[in-house]
Protein backbone atom coordinates (compact mmCIF):
# COMPACT_ATOMS: atom_id res chain seq x y z
CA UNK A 1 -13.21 -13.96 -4.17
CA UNK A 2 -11.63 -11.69 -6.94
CA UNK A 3 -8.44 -10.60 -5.91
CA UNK A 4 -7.15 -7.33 -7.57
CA UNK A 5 -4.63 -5.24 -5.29
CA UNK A 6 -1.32 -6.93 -5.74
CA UNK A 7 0.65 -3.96 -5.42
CA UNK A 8 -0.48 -3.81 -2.35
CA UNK A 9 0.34 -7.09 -1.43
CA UNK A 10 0.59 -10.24 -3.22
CA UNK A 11 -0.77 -14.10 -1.43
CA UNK A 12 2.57 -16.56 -0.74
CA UNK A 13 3.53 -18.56 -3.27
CA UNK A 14 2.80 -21.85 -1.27
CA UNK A 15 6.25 -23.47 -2.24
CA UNK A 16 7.52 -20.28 -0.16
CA UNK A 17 5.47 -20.79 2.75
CA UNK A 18 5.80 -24.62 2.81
CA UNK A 19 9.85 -24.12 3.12
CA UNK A 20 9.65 -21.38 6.02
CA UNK A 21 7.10 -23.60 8.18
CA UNK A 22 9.72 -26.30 7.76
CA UNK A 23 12.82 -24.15 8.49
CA UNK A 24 11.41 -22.38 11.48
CA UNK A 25 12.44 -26.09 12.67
CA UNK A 26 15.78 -26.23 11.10
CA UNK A 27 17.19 -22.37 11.53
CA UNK A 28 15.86 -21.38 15.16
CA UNK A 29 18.87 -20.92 16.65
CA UNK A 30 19.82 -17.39 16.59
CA UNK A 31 23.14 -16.07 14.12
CA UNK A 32 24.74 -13.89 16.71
CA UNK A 33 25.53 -16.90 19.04
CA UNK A 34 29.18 -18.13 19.09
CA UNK A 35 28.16 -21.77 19.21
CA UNK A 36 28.14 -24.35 15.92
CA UNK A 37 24.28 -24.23 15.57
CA UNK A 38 24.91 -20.03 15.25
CA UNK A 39 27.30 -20.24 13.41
CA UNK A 40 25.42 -22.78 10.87
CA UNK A 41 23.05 -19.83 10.60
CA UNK A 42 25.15 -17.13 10.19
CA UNK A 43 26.78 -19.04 7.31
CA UNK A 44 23.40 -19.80 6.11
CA UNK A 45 22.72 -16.11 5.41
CA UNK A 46 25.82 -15.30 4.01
CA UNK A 47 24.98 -18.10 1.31
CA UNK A 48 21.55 -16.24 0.79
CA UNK A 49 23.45 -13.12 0.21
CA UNK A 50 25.60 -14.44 -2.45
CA UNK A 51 22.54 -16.13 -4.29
CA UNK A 52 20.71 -12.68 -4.23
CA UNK A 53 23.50 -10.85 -5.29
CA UNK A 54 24.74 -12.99 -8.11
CA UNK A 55 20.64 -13.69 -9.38
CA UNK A 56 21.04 -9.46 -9.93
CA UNK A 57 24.19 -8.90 -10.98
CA UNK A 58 25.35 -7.24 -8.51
CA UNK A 59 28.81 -8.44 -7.38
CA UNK A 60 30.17 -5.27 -5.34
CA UNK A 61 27.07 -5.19 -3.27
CA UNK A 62 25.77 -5.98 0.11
CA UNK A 63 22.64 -7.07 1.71
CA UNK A 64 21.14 -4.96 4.54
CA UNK A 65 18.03 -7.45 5.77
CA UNK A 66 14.55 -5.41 7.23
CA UNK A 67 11.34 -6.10 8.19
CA UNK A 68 10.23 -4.26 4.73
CA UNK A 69 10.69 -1.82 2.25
CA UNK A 70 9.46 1.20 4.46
CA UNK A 71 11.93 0.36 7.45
CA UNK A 72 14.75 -0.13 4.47
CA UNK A 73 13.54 3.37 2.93
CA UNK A 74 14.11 5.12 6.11
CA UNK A 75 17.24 3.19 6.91
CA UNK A 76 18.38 4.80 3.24
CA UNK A 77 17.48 8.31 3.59
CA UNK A 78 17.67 8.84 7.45
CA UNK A 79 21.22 6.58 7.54
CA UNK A 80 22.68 7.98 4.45
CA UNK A 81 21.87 11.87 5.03
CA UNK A 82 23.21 11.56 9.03
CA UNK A 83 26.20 10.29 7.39
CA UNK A 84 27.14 12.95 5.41
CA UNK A 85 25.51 15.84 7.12
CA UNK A 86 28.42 17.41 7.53
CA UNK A 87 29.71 17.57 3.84
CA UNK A 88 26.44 17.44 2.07
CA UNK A 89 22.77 18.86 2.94
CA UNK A 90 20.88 18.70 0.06
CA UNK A 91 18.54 15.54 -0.94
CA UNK A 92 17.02 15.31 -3.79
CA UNK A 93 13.26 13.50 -4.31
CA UNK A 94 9.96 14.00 -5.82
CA UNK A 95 6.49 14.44 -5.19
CA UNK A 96 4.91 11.27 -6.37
CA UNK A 97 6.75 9.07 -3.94
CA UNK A 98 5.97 6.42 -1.39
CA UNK A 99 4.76 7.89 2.36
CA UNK A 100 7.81 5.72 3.35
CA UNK A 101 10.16 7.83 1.57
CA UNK A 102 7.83 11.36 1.77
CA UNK A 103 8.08 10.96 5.57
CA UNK A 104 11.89 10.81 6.67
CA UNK A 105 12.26 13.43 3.80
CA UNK A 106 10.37 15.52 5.48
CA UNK A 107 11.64 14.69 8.85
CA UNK A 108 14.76 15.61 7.67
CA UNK A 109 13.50 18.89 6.38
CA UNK A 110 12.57 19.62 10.15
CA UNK A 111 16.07 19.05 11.23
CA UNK A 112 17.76 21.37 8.74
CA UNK A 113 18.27 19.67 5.36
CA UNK A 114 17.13 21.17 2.39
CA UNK A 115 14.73 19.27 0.26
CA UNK A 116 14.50 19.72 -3.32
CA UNK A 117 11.31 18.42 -5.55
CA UNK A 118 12.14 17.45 -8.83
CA UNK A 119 9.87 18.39 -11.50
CA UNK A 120 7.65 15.84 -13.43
CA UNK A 121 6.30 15.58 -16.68
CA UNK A 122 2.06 14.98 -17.10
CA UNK A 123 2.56 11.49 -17.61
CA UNK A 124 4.44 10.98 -13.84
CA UNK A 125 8.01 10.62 -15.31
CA UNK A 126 10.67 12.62 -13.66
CA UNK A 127 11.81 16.05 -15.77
CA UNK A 128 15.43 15.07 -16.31
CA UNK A 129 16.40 18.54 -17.17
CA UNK A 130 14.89 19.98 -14.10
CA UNK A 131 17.32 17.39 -12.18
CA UNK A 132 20.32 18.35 -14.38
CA UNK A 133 19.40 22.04 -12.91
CA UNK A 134 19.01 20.73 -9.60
CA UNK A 135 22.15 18.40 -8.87
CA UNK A 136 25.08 20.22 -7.33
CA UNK A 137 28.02 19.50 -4.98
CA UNK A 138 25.88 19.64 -2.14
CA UNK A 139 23.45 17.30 -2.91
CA UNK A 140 24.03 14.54 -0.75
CA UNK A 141 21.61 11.85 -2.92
CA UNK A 142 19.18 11.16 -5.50
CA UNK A 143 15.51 9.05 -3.49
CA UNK A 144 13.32 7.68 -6.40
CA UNK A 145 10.74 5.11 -6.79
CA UNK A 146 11.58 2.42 -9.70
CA UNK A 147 7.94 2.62 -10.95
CA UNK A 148 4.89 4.49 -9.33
CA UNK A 149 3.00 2.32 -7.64
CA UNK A 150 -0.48 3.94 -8.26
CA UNK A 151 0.09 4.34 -11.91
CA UNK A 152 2.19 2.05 -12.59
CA UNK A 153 4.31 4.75 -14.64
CA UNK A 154 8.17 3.75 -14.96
CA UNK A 155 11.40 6.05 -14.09
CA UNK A 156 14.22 6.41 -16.52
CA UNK A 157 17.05 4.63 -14.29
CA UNK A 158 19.72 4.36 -16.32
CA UNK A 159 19.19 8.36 -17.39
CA UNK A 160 18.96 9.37 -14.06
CA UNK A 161 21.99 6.93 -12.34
CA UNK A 162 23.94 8.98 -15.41
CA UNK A 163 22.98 12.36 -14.46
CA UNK A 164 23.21 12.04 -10.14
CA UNK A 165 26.60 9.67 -10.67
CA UNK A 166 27.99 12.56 -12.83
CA UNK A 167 27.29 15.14 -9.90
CA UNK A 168 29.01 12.93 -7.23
CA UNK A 169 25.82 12.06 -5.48
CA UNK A 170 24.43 8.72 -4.65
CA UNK A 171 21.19 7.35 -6.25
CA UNK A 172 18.53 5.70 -4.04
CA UNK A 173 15.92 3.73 -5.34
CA UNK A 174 12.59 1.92 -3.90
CA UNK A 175 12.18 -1.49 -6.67
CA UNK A 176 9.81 -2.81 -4.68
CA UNK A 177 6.75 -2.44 -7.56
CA UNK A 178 9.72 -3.79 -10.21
CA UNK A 179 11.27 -6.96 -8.51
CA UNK A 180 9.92 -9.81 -10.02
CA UNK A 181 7.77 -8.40 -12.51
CA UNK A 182 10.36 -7.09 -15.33
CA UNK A 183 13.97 -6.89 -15.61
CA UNK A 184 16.22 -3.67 -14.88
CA UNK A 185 19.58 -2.77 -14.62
CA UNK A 186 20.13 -2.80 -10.97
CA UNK A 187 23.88 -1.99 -11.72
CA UNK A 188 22.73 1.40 -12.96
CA UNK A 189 21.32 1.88 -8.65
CA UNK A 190 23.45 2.93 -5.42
CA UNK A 191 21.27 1.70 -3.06
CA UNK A 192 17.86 -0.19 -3.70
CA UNK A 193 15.25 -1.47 -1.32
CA UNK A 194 12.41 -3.73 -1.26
CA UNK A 195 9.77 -6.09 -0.08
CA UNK A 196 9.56 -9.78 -0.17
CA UNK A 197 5.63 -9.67 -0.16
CA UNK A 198 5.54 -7.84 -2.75
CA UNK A 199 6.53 -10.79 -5.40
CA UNK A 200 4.39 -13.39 -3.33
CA UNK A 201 7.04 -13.82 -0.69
CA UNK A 202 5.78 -13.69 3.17
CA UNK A 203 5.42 -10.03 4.89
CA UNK A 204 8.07 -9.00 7.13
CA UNK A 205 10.89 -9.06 5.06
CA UNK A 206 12.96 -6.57 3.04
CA UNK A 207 16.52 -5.70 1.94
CA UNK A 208 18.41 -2.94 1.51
CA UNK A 209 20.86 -3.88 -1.56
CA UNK A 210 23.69 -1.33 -1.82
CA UNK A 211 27.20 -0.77 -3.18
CA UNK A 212 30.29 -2.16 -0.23
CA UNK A 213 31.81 1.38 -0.26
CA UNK A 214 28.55 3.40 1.05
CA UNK A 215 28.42 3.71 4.66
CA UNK A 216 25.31 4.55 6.57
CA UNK A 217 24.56 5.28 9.80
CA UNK A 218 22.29 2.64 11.98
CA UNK A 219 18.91 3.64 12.50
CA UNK A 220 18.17 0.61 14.94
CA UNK A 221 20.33 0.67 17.95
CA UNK A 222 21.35 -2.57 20.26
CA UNK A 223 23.69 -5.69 20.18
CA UNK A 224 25.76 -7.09 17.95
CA UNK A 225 24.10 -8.43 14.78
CA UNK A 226 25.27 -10.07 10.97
CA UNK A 227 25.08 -6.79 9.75
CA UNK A 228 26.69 -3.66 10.98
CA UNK A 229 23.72 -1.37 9.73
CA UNK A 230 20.58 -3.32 11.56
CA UNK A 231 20.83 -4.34 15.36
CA UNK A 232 18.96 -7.76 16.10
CA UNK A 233 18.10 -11.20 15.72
CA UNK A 234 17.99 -11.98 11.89
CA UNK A 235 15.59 -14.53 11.34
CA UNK A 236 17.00 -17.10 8.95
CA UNK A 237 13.50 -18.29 7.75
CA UNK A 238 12.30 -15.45 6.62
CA UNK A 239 15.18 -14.67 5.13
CA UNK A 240 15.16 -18.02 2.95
CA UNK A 241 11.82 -17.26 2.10
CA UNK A 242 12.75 -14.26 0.64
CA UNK A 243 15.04 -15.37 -1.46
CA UNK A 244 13.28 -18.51 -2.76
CA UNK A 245 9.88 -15.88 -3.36
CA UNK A 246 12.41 -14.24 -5.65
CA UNK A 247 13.97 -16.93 -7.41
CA UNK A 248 10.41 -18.05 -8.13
CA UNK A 249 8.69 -15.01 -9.31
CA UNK A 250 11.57 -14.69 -11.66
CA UNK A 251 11.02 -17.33 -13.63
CA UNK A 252 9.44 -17.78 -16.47
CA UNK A 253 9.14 -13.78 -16.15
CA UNK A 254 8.61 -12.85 -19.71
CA UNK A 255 5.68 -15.59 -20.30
CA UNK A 256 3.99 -13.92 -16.70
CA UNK A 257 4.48 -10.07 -18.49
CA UNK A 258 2.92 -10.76 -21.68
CA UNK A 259 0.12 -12.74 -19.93
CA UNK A 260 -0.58 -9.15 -17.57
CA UNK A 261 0.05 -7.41 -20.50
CA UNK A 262 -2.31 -8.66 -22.23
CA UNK A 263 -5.05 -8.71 -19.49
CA UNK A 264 -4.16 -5.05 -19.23
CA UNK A 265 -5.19 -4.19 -22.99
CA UNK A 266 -8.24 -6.04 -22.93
CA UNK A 267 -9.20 -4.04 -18.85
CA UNK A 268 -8.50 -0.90 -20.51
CA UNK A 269 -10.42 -1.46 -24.04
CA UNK A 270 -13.54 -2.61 -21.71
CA UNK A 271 -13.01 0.96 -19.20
CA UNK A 272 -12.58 3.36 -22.02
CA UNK A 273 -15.95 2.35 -23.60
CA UNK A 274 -17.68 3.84 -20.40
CA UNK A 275 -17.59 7.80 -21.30
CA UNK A 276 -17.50 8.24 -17.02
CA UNK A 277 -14.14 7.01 -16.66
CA UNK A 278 -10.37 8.44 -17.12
CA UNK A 279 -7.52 6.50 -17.46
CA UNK A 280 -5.30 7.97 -15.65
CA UNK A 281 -2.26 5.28 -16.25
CA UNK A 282 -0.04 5.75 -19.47
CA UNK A 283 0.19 3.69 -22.32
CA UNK A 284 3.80 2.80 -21.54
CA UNK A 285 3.11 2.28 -17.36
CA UNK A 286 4.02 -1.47 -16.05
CA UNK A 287 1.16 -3.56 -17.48
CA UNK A 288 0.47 -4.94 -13.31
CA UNK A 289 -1.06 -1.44 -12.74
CA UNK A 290 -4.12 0.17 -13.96
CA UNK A 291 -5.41 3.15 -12.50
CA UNK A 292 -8.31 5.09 -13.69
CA UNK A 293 -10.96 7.50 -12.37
CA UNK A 294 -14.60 6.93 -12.69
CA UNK A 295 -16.07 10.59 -12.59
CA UNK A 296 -18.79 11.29 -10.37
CA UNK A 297 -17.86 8.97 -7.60
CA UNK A 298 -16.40 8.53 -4.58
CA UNK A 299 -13.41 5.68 -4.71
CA UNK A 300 -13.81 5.01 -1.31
CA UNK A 301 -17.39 4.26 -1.20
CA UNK A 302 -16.68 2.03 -4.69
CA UNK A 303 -14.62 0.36 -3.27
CA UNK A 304 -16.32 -0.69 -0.28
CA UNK A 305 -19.49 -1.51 -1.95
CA UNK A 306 -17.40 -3.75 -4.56
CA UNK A 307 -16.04 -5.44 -1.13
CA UNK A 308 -19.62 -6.52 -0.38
CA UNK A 309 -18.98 -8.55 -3.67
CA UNK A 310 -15.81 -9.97 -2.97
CA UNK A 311 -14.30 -8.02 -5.28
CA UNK A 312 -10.61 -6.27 -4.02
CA UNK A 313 -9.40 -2.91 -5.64
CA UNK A 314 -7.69 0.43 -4.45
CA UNK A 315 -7.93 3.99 -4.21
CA UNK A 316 -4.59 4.49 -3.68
CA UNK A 317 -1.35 2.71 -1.28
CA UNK A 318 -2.39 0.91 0.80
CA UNK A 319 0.31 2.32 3.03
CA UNK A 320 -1.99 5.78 2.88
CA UNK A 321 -4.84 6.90 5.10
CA UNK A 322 -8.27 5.26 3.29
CA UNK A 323 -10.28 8.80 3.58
CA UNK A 324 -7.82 10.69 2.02
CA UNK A 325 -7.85 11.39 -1.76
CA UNK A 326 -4.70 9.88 -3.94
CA UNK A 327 -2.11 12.53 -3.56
CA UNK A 328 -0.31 10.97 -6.63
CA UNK A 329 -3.17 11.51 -8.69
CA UNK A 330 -4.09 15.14 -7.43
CA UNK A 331 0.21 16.10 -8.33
CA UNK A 332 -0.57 14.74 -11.72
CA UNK A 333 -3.83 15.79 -12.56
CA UNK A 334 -4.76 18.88 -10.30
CA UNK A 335 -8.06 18.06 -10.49
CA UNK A 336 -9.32 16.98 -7.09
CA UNK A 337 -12.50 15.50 -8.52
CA UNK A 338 -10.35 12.90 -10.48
CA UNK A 339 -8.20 12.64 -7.59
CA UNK A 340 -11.05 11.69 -5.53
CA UNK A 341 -12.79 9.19 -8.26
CA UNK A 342 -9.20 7.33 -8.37
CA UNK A 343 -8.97 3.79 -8.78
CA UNK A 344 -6.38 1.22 -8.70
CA UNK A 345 -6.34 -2.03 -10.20
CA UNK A 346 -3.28 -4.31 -9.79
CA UNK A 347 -2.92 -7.21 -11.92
CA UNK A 348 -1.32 -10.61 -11.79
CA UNK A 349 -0.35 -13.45 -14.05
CA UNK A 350 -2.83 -15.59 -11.75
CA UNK A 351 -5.65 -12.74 -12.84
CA UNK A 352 -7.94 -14.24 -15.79
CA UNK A 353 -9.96 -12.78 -18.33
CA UNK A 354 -13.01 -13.92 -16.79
CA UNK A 355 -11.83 -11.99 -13.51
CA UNK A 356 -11.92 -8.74 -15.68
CA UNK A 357 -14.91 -9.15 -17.22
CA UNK A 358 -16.87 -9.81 -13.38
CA UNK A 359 -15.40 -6.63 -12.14
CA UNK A 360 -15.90 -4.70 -15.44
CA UNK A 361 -20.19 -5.86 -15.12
CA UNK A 362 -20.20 -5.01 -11.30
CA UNK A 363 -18.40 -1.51 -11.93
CA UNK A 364 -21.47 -0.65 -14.61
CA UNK A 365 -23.59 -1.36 -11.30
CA UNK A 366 -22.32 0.81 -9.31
CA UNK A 367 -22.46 3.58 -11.95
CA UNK A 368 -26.58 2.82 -12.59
């Protein structure tokens, strides 16, 4: 098997997994009861939170818990925008993001906020001067993905916390395709949001990481919980295994991003000799992600027939319906042909050379 799709999601690390089987045995007993063994829990957590917040820096933060970055996304832009609805209106994002941040945008739109695209450049970076233009009084906050996670193509953070901090609005940010693959400044974020699975932690876990002073209001409704955003039983070994994914994926991070980088150069050398294919990722894009069109094709047919072989690539999120062209790439590009050719390759620092140079034979295949 030739796994190449870990942006969609990444296997365990098998320390991780090994520790939650063993605490499901330990932490069962459930952090809202009053009793010692709750309360051993709930204190349990609270260490978690500290170790999180201290491994980024991030001292006058706190941790929101979720099943995953999409129910942390909405808990962002749906919480965040109820909560000031009455001051502010406007909210800010653009059209390359995440269907978890696309859709409660434009549920929101329904209910009478005003929406506002930003502007991007060819390459998939935001148009900073477009969001100078753009950022007001009214504007409520800022919803942007680290890093695209078709193309891999970084955001300016630190330009853009500048420009929505300096117009009183709060910035929101989705790291989930930058956790535990290179460093930021988190500082420079409002609120961020994440999965665990997405730096070989187990699904079903996610955070919201945001500054003590913003308030939100709670998008899941019941009892009494460790956290006054998120009604419901936390689960103490998933949230562990979060945390330990993280603490493990960051280390020894630099020797991990020159090893991807470096499988990157040699994927993209090997692509651009075939006259057929476009790469549609920029130089300067997070080395993990690849993504390239091979003209004259149909990427969901490609990859299906590169299934057969074992072989695991994209078209596009997984998180987006399979018979639908990338919508990233079509924004980018307008060119539904290259849109519709799109492929994504996701790389690792468990990927090998050899594991390049199988796919790259199988693709010239396909295109006989």
């Amino acid at each position: 098997m030739l796994y190449l799709d870990y942006s969609a999601t990444t296997p365990p690390n098998v320390e991780v997994l090994k520790e939650f089987l063993l605490d499901n045995y330990q932490y069962f007993a459930n952090a809202n009861a009053l009793y010692s063994l709750g309360d051993t829990n709930k204190k349990a957590i609270k260490n978690i939170e500290r170790s999180i917040l201290k491994h980024l820096n991030l001292v006058k933060y706190e941790i929101v818990f979720t099943s995953g970055a999409t129910e942390a996304n909405n808990l962002v832009i749906k919480g965040l925008s109820e909560y000031l609805k009455d001051e502010k209106k406007r909210i800010i994002t653009s059209s390359l993001e995440h269907s978890s941040i696309v859709a409660p945008f434009n549920d929101l739109a329904k209910k009478g906020f005003v929406v506002n695209l930003v502007n991007h450049h060819e390459s998939g970076e935001i148009d900073l001067e477009h969001l100078k233009e753009l950022l007001g009084p009214d504007v409520a906050f800022v919803s942007l993905s680290s890093l695209n996670s078709e193309t891999g193509v970084r955001q300016p953070i630190e330009q853009i916390s500048k420009l929505v901090r300096n117009a009183g609005a709060y910035f929101h940010c989705d790291i989930t395709q930058t956790l535990g693959k290179e460093r930021i400044n988190f500082s420079a974020i409002d609120l961020m949001t994440f999965s665990a699975h997405k730096f070989y932690g187990l699904q079903g876990i996610g955070a919201l990481i945001k500054r003590k002073d913003i308030k939100l209001i709670k998008q899941i409704q019941g009892g009494r919980s460790t956290s006054n955003y998120r009604s419901g039983t936390p689960s103490v070994p998933l949230i562990r295994s979060l945390w330990r994914a993280l603490s493990l994926a960051n280390q020894g991070l630099d020797q991990k991003y020159n090893k991807v980088q470096g499988l990157n150069d040699y994927l993209r050398i090997q692509l651009e000799k075939n006259p057929s294919v476009v790469i549609n990722s920029p130089l300067n894009s997070i080395p993990h992600i690849l993504n390239f069109s091979l003209l004259g094709t149909n990427s969901s047919k490609v990859v299906k027939e590169l299934s057969k072989q074992e072989i695991y690539i994209s078209n596009h999120t997984a998180c987006t319906s399979q018979t639908t062209i990338s919508h990233v790439i079509y924004q980018l590009t307008q060119n539904k042909k290259r849109a519709n050719s799109s492929l994504r390759v996701s790389l690792s620092h468990l990927t090998h050379k050899k594991d390049l140079k199988y796919l790259i034979l199988e693709l010239r295949k396909l295109m006989k």
